[in-house]
C-alpha atoms as a PDB file:
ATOM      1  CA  UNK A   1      -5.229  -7.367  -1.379  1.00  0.00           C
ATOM      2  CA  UNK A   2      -4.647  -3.834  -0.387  1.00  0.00           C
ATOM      3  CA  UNK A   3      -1.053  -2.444  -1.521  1.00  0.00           C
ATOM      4  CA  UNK A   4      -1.556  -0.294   2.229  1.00  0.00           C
ATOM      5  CA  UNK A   5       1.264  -1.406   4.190  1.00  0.00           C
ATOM      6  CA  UNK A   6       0.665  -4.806   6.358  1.00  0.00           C
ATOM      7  CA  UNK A   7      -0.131  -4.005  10.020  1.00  0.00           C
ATOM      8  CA  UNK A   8       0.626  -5.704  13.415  1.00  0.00           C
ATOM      9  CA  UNK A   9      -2.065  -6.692  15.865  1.00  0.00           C
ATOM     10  CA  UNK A  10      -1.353  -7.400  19.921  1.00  0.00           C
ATOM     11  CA  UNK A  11      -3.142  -9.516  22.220  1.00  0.00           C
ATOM     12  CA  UNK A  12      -4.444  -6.930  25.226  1.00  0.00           C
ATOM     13  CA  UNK A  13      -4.079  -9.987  27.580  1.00  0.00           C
ATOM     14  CA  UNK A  14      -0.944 -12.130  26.730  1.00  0.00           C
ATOM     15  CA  UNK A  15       1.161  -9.203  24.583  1.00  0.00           C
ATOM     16  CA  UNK A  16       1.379 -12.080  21.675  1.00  0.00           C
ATOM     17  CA  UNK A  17       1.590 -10.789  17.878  1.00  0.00           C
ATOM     18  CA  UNK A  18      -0.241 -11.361  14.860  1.00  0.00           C
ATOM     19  CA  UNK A  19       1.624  -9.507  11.991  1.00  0.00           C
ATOM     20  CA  UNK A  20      -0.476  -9.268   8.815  1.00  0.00           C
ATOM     21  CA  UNK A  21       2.556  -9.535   6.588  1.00  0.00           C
ATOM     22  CA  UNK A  22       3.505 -12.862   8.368  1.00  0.00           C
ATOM     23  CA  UNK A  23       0.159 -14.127   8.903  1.00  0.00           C
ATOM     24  CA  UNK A  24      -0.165 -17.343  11.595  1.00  0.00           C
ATOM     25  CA  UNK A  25       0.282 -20.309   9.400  1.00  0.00           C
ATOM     26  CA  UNK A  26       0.248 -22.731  12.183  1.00  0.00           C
ATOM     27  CA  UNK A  27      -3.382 -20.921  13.074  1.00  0.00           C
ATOM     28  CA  UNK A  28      -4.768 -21.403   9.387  1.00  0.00           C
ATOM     29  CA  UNK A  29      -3.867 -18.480   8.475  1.00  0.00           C
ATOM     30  CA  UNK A  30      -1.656 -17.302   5.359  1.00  0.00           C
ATOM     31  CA  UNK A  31       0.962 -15.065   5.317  1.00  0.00           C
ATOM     32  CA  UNK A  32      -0.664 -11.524   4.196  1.00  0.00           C
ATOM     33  CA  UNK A  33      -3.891 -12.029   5.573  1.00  0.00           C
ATOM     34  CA  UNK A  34      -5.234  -9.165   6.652  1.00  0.00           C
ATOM     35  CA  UNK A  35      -6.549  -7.987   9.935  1.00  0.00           C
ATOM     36  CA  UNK A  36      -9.970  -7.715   8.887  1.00  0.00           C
ATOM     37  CA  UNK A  37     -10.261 -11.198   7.066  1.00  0.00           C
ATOM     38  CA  UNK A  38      -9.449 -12.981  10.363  1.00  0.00           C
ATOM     39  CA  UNK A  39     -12.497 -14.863  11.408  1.00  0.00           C
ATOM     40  CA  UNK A  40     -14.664 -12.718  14.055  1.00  0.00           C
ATOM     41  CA  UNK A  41     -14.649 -15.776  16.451  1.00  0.00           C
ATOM     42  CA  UNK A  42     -10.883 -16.350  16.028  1.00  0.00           C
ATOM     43  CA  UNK A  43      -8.984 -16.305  19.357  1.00  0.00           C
ATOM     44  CA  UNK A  44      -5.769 -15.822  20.981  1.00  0.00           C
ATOM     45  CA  UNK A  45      -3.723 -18.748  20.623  1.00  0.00           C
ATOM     46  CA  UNK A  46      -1.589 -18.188  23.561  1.00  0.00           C
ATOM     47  CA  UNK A  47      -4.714 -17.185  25.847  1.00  0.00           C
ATOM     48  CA  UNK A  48      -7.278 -17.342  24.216  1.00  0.00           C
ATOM     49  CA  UNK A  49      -8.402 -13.953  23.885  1.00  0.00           C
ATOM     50  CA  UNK A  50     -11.418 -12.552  21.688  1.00  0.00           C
ATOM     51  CA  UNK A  51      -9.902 -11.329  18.465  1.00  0.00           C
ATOM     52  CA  UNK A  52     -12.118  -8.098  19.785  1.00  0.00           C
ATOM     53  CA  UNK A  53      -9.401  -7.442  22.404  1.00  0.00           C
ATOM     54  CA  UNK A  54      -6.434  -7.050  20.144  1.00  0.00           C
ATOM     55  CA  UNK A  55      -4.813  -3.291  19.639  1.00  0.00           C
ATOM     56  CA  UNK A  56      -3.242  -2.034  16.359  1.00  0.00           C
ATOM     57  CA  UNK A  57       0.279  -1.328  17.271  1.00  0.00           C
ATOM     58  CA  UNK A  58       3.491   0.235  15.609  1.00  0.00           C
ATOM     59  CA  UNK A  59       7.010  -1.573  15.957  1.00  0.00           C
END
């Protein structure tokens, strides 16, 4: 794992977050997973959005 600070991803569609720090356990994924190890075919679990339509954003 990078020691780069953990980053926070929106949903262009439904405004949910995915916070790398936090991960989405109920999603199968652990806390600290990083953006870039989420599965390319993973999806939105609010909407269902293409992980491909998610922006980088600063809290």
């Amino acid at each position: 794992m990078s020691d780069a600070g953990f980053k926070i991803w929106q949903c262009r569609t439904c405004g949910w977050i995915y916070d790398e720090e936090a991960g989405a356990p109920d999603e199968g994924l652990a806390p600290g997973t990083r953006w870039a190890d989420v599965p390319a075919d993973w999806a939105c679990p609010l909407c269902g959005t293409p992980k491909s339509d998610f922006d980088m954003i600063e809290l």
